[in-house]
N, C-alpha and C. Protein backbone atom coordinates (compact mmCIF):
# COMPACT_ATOMS: atom_id res chain seq x y z
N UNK A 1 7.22 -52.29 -32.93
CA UNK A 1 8.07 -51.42 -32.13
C UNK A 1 7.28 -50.93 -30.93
N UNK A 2 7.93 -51.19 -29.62
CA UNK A 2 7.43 -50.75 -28.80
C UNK A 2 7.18 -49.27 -28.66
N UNK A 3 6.47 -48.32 -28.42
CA UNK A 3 5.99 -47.06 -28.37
C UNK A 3 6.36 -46.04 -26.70
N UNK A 4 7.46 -45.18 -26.94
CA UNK A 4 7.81 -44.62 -25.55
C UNK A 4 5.94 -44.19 -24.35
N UNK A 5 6.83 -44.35 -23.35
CA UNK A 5 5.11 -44.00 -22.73
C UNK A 5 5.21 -42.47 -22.66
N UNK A 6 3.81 -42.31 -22.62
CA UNK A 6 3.57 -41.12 -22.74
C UNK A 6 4.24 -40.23 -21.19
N UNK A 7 4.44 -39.09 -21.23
CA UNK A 7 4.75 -38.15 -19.80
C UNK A 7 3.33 -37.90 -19.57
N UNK A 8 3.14 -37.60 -18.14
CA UNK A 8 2.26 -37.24 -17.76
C UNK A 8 2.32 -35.49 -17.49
N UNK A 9 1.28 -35.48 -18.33
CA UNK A 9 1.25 -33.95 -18.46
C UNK A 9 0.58 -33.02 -16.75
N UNK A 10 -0.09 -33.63 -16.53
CA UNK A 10 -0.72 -33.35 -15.49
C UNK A 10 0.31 -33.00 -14.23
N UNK A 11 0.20 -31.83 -13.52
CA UNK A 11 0.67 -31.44 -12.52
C UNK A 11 0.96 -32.29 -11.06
N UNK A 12 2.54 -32.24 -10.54
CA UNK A 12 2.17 -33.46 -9.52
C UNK A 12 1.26 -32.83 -8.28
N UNK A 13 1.02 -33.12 -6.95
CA UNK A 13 0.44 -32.90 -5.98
C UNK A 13 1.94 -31.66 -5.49
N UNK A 14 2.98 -31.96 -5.44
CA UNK A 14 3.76 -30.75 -4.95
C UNK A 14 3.71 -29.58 -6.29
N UNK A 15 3.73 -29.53 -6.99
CA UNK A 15 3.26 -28.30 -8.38
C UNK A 15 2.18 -27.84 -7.86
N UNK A 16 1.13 -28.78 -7.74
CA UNK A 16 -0.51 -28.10 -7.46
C UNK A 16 0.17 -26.78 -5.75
N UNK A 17 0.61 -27.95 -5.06
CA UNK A 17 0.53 -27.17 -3.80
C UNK A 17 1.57 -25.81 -3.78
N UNK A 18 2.49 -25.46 -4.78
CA UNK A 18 3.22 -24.56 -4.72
C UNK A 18 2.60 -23.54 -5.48
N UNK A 19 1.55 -24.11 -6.47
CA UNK A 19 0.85 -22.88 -7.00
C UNK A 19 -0.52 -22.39 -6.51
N UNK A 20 -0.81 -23.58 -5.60
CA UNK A 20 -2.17 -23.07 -4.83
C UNK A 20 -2.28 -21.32 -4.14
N UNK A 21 -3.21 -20.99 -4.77
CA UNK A 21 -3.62 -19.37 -3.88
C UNK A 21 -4.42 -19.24 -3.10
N UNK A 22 -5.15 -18.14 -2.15
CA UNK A 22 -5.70 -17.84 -1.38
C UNK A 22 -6.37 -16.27 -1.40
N UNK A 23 -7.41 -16.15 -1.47
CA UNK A 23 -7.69 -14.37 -1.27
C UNK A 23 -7.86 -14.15 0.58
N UNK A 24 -6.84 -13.08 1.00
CA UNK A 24 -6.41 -13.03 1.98
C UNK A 24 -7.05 -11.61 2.09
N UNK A 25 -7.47 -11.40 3.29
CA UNK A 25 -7.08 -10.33 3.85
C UNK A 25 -7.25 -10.02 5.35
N UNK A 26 -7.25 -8.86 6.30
CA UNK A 26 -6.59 -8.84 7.28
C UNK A 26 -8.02 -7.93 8.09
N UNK A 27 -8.50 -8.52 9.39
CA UNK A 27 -9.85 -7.32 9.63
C UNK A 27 -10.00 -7.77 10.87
N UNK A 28 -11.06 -7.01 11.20
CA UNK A 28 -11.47 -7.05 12.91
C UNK A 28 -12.77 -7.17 12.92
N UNK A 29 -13.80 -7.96 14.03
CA UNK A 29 -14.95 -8.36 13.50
C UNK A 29 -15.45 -8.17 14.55
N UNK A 30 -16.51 -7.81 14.89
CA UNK A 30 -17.65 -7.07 15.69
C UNK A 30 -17.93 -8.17 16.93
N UNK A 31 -18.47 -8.00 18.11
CA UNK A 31 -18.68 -9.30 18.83
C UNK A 31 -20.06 -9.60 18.03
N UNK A 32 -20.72 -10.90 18.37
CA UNK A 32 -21.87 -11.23 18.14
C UNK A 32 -23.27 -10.14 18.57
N UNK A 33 -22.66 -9.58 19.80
CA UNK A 33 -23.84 -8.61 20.44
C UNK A 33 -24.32 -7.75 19.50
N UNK A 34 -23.25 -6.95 19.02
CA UNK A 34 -23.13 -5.85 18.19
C UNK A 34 -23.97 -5.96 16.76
N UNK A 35 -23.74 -7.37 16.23
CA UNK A 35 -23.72 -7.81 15.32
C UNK A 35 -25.49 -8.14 15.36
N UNK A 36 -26.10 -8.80 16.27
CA UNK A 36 -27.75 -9.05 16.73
C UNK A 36 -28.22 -7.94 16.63
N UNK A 37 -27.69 -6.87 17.11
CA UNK A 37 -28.01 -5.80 17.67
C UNK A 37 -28.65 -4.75 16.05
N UNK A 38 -27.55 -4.74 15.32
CA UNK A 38 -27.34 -4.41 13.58
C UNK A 38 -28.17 -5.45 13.15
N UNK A 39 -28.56 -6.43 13.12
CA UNK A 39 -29.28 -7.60 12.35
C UNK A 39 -30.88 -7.35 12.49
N UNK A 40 -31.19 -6.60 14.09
CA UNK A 40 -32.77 -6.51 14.82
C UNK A 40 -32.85 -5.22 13.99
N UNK A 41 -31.85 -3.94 14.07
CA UNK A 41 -32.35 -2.86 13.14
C UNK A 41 -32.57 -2.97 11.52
N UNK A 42 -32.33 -3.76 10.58
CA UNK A 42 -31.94 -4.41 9.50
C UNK A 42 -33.14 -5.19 8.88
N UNK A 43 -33.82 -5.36 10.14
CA UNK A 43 -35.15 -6.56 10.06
C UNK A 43 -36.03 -5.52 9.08
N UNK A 44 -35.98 -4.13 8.59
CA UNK A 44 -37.33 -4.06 7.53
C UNK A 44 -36.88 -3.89 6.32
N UNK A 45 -35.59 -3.98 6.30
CA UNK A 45 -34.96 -3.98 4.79
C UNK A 45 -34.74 -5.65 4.61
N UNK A 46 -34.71 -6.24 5.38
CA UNK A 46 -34.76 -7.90 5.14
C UNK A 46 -35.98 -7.92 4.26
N UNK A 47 -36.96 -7.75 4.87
CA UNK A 47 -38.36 -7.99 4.36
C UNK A 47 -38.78 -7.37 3.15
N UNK A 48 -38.48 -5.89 3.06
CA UNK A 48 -38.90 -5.15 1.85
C UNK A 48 -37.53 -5.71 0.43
N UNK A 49 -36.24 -5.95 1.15
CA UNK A 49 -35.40 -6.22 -0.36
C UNK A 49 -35.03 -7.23 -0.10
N UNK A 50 -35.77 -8.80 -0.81
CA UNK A 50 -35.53 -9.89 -0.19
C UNK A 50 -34.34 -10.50 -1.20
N UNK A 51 -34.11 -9.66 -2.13
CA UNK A 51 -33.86 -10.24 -3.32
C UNK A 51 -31.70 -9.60 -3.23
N UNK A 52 -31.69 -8.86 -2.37
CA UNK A 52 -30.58 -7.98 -2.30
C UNK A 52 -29.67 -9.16 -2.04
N UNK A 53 -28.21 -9.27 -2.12
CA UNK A 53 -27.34 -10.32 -1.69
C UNK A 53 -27.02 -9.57 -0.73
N UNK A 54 -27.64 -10.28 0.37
CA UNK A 54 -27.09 -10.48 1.87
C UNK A 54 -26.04 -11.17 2.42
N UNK A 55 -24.86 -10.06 3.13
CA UNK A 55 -24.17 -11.38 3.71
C UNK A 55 -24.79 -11.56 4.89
N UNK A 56 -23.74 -12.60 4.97
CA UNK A 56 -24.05 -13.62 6.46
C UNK A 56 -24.03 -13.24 7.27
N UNK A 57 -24.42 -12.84 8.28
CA UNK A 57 -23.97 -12.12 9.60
C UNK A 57 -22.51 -12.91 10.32
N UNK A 58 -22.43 -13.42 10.12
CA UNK A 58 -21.17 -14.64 10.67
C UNK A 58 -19.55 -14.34 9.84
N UNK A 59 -20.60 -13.07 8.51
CA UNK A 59 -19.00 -12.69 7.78
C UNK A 59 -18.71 -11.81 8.08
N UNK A 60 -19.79 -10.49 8.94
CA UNK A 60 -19.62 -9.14 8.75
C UNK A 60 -17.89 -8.99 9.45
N UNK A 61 -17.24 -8.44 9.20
CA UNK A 61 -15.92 -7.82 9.23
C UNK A 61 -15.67 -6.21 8.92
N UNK A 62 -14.27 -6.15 9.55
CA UNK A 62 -13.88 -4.28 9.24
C UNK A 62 -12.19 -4.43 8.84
N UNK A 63 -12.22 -4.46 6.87
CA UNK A 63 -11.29 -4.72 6.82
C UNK A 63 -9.93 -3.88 6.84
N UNK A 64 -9.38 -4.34 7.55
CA UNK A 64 -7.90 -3.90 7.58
C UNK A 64 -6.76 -3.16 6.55
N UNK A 65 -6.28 -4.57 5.81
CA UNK A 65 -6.10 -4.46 5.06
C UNK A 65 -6.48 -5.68 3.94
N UNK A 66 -6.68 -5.45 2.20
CA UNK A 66 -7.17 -6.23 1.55
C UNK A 66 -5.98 -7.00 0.52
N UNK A 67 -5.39 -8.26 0.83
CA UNK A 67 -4.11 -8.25 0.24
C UNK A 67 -4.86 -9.05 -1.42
N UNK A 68 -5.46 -9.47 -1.39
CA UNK A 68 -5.58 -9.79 -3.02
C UNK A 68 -5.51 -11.54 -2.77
N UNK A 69 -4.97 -12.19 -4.10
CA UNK A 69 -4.64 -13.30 -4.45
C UNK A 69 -3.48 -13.55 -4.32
N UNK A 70 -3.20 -14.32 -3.37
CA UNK A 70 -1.90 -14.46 -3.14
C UNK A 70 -1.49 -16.12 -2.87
N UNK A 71 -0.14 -16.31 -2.75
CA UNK A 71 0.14 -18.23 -3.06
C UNK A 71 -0.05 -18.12 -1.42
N UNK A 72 -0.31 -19.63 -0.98
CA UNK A 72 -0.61 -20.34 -0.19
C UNK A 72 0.22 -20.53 0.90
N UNK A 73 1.57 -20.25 0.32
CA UNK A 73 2.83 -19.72 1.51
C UNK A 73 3.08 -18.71 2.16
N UNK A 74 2.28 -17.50 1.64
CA UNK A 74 2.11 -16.54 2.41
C UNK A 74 1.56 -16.59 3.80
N UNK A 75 0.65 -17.55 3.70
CA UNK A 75 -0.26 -17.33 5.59
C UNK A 75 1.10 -17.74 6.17
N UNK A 76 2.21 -18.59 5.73
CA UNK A 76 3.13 -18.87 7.11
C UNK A 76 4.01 -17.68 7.36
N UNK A 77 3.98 -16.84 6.52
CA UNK A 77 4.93 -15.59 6.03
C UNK A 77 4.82 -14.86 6.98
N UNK A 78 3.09 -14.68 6.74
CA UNK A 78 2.71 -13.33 7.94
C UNK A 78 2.16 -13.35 9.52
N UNK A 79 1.77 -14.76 9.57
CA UNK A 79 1.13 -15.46 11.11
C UNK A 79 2.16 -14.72 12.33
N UNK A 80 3.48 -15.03 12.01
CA UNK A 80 4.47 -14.64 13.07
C UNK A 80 4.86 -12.98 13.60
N UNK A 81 4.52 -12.31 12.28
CA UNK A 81 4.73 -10.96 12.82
C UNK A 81 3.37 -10.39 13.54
N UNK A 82 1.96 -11.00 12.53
CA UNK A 82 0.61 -10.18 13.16
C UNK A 82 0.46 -11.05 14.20
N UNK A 83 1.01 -11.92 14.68
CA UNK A 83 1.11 -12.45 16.20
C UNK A 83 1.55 -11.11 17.18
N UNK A 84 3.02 -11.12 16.65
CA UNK A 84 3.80 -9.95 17.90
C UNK A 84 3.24 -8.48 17.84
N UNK A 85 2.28 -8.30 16.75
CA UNK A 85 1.45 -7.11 16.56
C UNK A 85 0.67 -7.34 17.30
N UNK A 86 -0.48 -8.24 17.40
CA UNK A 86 -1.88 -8.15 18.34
C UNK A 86 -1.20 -8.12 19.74
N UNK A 87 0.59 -8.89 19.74
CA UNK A 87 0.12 -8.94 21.36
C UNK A 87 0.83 -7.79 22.14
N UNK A 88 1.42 -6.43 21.12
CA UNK A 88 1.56 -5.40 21.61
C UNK A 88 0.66 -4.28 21.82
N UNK A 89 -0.56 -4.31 21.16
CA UNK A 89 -1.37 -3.58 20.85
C UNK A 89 -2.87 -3.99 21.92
N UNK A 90 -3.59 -2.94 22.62
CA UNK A 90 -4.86 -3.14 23.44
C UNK A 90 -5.83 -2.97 22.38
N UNK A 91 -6.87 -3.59 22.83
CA UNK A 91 -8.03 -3.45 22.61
C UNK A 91 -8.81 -1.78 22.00
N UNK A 92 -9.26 -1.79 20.78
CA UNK A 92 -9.96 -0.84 20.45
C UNK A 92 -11.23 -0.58 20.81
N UNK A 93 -11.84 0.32 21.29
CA UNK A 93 -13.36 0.84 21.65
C UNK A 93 -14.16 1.21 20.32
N UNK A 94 -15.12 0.55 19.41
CA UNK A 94 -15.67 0.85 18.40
C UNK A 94 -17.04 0.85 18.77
N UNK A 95 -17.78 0.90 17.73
CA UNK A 95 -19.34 1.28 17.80
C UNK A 95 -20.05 0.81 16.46
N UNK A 96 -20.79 0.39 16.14
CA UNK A 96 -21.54 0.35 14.20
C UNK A 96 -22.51 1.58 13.93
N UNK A 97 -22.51 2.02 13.46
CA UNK A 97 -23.21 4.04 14.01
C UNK A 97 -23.66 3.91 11.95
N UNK A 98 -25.05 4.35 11.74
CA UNK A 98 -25.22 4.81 10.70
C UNK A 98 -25.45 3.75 9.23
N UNK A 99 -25.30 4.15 8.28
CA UNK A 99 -25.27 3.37 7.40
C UNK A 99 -25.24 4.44 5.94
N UNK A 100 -24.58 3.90 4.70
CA UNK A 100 -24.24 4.16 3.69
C UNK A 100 -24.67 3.11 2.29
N UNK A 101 -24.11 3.79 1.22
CA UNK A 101 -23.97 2.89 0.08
C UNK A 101 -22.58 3.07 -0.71
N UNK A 102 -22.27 2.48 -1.44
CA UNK A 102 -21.36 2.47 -2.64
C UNK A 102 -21.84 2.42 -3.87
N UNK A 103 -21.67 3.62 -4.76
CA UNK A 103 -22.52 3.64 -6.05
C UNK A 103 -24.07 3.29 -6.22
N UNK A 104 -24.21 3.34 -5.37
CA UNK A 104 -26.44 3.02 -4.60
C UNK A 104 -26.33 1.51 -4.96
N UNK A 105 -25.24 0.74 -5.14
CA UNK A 105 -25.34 -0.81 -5.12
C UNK A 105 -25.09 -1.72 -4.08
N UNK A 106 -23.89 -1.24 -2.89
CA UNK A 106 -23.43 -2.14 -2.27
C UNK A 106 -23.50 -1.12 -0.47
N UNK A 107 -24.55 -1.93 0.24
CA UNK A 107 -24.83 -1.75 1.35
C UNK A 107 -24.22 -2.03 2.76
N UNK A 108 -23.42 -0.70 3.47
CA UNK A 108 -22.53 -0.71 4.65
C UNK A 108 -23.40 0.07 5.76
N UNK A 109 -22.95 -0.54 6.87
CA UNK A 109 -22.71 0.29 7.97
C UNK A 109 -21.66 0.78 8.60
N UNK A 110 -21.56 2.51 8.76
CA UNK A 110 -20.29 2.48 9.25
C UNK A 110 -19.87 2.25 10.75
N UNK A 111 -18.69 2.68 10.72
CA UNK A 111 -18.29 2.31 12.23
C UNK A 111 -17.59 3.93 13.00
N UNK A 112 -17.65 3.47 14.40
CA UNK A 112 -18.00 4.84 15.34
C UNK A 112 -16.78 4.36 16.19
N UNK A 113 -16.65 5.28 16.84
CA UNK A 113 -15.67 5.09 18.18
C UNK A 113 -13.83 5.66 17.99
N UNK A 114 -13.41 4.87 18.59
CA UNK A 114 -11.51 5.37 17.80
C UNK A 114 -11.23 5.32 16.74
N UNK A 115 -11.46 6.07 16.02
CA UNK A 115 -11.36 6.01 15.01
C UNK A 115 -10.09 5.92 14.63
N UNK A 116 -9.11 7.39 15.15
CA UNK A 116 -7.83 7.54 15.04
C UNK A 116 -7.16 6.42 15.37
N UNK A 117 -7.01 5.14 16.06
CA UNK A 117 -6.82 3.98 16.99
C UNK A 117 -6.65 3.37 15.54
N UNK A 118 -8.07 2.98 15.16
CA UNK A 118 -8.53 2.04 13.78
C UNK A 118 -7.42 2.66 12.63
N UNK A 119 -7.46 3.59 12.42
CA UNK A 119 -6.57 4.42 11.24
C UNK A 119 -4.89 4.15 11.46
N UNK A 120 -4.58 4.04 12.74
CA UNK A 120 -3.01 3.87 13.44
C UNK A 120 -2.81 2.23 13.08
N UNK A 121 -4.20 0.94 13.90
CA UNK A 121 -3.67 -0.04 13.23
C UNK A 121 -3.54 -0.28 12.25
N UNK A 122 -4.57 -0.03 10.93
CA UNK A 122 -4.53 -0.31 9.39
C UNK A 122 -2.99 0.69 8.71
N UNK A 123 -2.63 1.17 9.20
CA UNK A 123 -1.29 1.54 9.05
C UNK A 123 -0.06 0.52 9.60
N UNK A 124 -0.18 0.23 10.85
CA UNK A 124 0.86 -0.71 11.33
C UNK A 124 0.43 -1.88 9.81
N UNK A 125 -0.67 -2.14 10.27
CA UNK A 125 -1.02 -3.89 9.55
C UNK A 125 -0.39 -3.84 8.47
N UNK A 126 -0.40 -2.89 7.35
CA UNK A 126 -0.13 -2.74 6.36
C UNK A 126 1.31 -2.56 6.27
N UNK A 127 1.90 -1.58 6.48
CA UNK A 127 3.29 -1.74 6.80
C UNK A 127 3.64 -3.24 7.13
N UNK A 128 3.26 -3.76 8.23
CA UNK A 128 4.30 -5.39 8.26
C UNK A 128 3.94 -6.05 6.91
N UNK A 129 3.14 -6.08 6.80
CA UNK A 129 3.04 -6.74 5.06
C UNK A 129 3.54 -6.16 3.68
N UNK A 130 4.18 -5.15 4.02
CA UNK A 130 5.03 -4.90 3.08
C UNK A 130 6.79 -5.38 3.11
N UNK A 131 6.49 -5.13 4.56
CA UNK A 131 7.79 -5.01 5.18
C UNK A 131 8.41 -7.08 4.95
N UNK A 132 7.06 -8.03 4.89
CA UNK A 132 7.50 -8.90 4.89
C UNK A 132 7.77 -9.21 3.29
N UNK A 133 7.37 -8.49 2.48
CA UNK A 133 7.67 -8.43 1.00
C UNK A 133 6.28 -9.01 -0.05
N UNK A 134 5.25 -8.63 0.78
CA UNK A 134 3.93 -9.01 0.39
C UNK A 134 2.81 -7.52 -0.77
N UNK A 135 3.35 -7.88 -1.75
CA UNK A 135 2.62 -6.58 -2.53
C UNK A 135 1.18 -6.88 -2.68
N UNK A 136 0.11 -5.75 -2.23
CA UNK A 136 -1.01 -5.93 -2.46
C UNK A 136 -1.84 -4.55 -2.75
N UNK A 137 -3.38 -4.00 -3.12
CA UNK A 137 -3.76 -3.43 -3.20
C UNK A 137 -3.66 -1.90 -2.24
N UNK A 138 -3.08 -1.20 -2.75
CA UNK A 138 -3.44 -0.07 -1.95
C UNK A 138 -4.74 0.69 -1.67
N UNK A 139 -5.12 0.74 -1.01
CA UNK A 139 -6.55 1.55 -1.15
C UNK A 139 -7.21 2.03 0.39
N UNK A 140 -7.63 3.36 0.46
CA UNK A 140 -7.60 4.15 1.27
C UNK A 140 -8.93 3.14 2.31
N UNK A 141 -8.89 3.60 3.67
CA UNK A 141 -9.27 2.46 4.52
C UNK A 141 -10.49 3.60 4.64
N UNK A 142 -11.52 3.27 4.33
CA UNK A 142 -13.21 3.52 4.52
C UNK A 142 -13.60 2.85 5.93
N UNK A 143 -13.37 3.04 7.01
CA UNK A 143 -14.12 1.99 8.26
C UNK A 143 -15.56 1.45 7.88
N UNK A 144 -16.10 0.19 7.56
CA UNK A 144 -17.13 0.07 7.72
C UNK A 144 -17.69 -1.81 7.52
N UNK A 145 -18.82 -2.05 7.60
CA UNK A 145 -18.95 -3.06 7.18
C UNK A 145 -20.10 -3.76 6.33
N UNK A 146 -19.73 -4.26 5.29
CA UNK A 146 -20.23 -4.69 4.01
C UNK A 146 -21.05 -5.32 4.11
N UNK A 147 -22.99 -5.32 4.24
CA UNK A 147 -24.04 -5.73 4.66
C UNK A 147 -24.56 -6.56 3.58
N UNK A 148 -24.65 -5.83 2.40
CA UNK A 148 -25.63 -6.28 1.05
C UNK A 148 -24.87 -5.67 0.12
N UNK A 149 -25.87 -6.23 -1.64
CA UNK A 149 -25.45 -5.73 -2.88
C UNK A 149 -26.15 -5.66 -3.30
N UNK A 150 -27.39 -5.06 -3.86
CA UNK A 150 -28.57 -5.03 -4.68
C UNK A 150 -27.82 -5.36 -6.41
N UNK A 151 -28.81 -5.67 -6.75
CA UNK A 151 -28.43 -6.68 -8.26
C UNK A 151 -28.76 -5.53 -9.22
N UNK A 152 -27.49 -5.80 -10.51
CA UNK A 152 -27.22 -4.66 -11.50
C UNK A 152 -28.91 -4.51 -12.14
N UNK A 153 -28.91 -2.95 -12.35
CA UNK A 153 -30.27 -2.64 -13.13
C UNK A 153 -31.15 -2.95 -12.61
N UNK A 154 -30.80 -3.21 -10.88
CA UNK A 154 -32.24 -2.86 -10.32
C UNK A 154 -32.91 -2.10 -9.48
N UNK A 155 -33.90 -1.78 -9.15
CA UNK A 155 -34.22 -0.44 -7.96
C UNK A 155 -32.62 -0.35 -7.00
N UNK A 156 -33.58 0.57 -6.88
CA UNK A 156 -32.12 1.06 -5.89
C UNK A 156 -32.22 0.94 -3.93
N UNK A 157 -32.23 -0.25 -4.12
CA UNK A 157 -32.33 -1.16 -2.62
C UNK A 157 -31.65 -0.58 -1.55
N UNK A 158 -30.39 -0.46 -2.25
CA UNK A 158 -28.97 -0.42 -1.15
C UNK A 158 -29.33 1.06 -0.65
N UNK A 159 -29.83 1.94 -1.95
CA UNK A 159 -30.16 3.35 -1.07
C UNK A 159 -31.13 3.39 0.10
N UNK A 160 -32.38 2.68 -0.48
CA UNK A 160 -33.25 2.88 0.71
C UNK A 160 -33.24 1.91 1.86
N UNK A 161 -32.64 1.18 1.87
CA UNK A 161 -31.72 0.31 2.88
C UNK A 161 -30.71 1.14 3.64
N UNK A 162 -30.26 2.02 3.42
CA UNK A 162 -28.66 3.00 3.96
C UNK A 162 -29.78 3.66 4.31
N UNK A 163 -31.14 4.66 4.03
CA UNK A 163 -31.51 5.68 4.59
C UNK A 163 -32.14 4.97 5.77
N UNK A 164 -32.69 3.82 5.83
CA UNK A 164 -33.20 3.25 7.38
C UNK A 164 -31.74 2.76 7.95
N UNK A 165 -31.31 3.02 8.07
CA UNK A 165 -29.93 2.67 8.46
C UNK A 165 -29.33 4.28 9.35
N UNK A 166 -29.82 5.27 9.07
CA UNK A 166 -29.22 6.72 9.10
C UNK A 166 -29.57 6.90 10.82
N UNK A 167 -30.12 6.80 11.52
CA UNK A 167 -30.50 7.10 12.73
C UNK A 167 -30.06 5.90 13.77
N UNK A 168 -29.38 4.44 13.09
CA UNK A 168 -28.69 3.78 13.83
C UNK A 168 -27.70 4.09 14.66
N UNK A 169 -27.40 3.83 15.96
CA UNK A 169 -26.21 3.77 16.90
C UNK A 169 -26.44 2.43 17.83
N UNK A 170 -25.41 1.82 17.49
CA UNK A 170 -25.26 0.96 17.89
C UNK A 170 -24.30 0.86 19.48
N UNK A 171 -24.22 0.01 20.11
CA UNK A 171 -23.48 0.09 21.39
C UNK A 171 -22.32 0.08 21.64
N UNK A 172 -21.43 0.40 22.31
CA UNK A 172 -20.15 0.54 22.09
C UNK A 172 -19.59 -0.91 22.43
N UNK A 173 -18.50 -1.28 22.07
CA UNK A 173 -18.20 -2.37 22.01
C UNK A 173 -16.64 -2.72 21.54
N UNK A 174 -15.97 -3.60 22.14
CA UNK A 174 -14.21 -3.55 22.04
C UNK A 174 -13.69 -4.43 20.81
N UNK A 175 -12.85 -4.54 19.91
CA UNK A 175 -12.14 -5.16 19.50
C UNK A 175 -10.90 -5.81 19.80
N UNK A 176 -11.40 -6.86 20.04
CA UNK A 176 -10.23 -7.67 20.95
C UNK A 176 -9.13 -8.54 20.09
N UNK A 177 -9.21 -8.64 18.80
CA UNK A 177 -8.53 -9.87 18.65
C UNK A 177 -8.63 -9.44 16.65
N UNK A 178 -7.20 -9.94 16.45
CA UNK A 178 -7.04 -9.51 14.79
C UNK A 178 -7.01 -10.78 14.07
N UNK A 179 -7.67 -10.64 12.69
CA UNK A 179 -8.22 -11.78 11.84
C UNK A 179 -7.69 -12.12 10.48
N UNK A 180 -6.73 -12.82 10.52
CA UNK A 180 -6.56 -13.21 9.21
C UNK A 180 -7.48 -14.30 8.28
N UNK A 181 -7.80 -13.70 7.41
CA UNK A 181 -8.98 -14.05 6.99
C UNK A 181 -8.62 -14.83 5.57
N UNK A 182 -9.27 -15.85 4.75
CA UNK A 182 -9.36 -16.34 3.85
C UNK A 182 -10.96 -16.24 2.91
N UNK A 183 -11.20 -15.83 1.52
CA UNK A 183 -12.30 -15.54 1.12
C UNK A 183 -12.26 -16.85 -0.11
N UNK A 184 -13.30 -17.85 -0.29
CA UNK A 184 -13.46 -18.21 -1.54
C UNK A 184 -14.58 -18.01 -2.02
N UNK A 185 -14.58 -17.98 -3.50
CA UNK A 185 -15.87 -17.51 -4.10
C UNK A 185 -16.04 -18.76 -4.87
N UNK A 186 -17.39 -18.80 -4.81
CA UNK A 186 -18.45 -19.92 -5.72
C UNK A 186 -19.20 -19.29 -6.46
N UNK A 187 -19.26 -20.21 -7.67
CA UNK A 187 -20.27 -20.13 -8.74
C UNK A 187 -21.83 -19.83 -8.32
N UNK A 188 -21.91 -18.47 -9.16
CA UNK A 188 -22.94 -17.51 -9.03
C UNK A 188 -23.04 -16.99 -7.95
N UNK A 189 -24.22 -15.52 -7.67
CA UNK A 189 -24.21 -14.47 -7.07
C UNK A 189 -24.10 -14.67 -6.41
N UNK A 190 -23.11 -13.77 -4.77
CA UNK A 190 -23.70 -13.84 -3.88
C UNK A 190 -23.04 -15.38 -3.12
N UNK A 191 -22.07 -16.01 -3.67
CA UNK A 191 -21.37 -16.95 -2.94
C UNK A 191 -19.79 -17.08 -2.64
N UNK A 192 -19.83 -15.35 -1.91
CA UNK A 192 -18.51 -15.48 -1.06
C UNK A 192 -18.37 -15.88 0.18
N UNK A 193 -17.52 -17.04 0.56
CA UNK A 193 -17.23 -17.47 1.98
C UNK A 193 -16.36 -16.98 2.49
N UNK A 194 -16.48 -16.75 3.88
CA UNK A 194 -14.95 -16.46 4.64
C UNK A 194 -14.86 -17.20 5.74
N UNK A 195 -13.44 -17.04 5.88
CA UNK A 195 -13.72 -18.50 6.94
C UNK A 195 -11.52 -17.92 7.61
N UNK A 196 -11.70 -17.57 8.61
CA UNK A 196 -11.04 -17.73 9.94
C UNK A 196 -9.94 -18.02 9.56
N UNK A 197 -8.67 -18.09 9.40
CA UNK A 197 -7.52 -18.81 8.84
C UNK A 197 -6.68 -18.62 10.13
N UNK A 198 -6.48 -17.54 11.03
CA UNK A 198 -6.05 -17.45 12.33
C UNK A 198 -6.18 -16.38 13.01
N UNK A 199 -6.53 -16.20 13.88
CA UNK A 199 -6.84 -14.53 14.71
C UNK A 199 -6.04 -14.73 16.07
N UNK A 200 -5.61 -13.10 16.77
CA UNK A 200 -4.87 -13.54 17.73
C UNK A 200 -5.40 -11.91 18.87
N UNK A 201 -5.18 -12.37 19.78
CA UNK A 201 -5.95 -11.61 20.78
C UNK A 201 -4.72 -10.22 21.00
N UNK A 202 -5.83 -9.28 21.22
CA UNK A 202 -4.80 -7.64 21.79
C UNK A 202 -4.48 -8.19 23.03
N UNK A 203 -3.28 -8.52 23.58
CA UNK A 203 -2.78 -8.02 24.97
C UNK A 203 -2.21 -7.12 25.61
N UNK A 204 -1.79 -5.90 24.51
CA UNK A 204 -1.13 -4.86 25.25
C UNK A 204 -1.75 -4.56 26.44
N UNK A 205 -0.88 -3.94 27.62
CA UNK A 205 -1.61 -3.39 28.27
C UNK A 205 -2.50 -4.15 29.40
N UNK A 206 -2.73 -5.75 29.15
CA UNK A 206 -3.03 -6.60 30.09
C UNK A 206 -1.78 -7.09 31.26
């Protein structure tokens, strides 16, 4: 007797792609100047905590808003409205001023300048992403940006890293252009990527 064939259990290529996700979220990112500038003050905590997970300078960001894990159809969801957002909105005047920790583990610098400006967009941003029916983390917007992580149960890096950090001011400097961002993480410490998914320039006002 011939024997029925088996189904293929395995997911087709349109299944995979309707359940594919993305960790998204939404930020504004320093020019390069700014960013050299924070990297040259930074140079004796490089040396003394070599062991701290450093990001990249190429990731530093100021996030917006943080939408989570979300399916793969979302970036077409939201591209069209934070389009007509950046291109009503001018340019913000910021600064990188200071430095902090989180629980003496995870190493920031904060940020200076309009603040009230920064606080008005992470309100708009957030709103259109609700408004487009996108549920994600609520959580109160800290301005700053995420440098290092010193590793569980060990000295306390990130503190004495934030106190050479305390007399920083950095130069003033504009935010021109909003970032939708994509994050994947790799196996073991210290291997989060981000990588650009689409950004669109402030023209208000031009």
């Amino acid at each position: 007797m011939t024997e029925a064939p088996e189904h293929d259990t395995h997911p087709s290529v349109t299944e995979r792609r309707q359940t594919a996700t993305v960790r998204l979220f939404i930020a504004l990112a320093p020019p390069d100047e700014a960013k050299e500038e924070l990297a040259r003050e930074l140079g004796p905590a490089y040396e003394a905590h070599p062991r701290m997970r450093w990001n990249r300078i190429e990731d530093w960001h100021i996030t917006l808003a943080f939408l989570g894990e979300l399916p793969v159809a979302t970036v077409g969801l939201l591209r069209p409205p934070l389009a007509r957002l950046a291109a009503a909105r001018r340019p913000l005047g910021l600064a990188l001023r200071g430095g902090g920790h989180f629980d003496e583990r995870v190493l920031w610098s904060g940020i200076d300048g309009d603040l009230d400006g920064l606080h008005r967009l992470a309100t708009e941003v957030r709103a259109l992403v609700r408004e487009c029916g996108v549920a994600f983390p609520e959580r109160p917007l800290r301005p700053h940006l995420t440098l290092a992580r010193a590793r569980r149960n060990g000295p306390s890096c990130a503190v004495e890293a934030a106190a050479g950090l305390a007399g920083f001011t950095g130069s003033p400097w504009e935010a021109r252009r909003l970032h939708l961002v994509g994050s994947n993480i790799g196996r073991g410490p210290g291997l989060i990527r981000y990588r650009d998914i689409e950004s669109w320039s402030f023209d208000g006002g031009t």
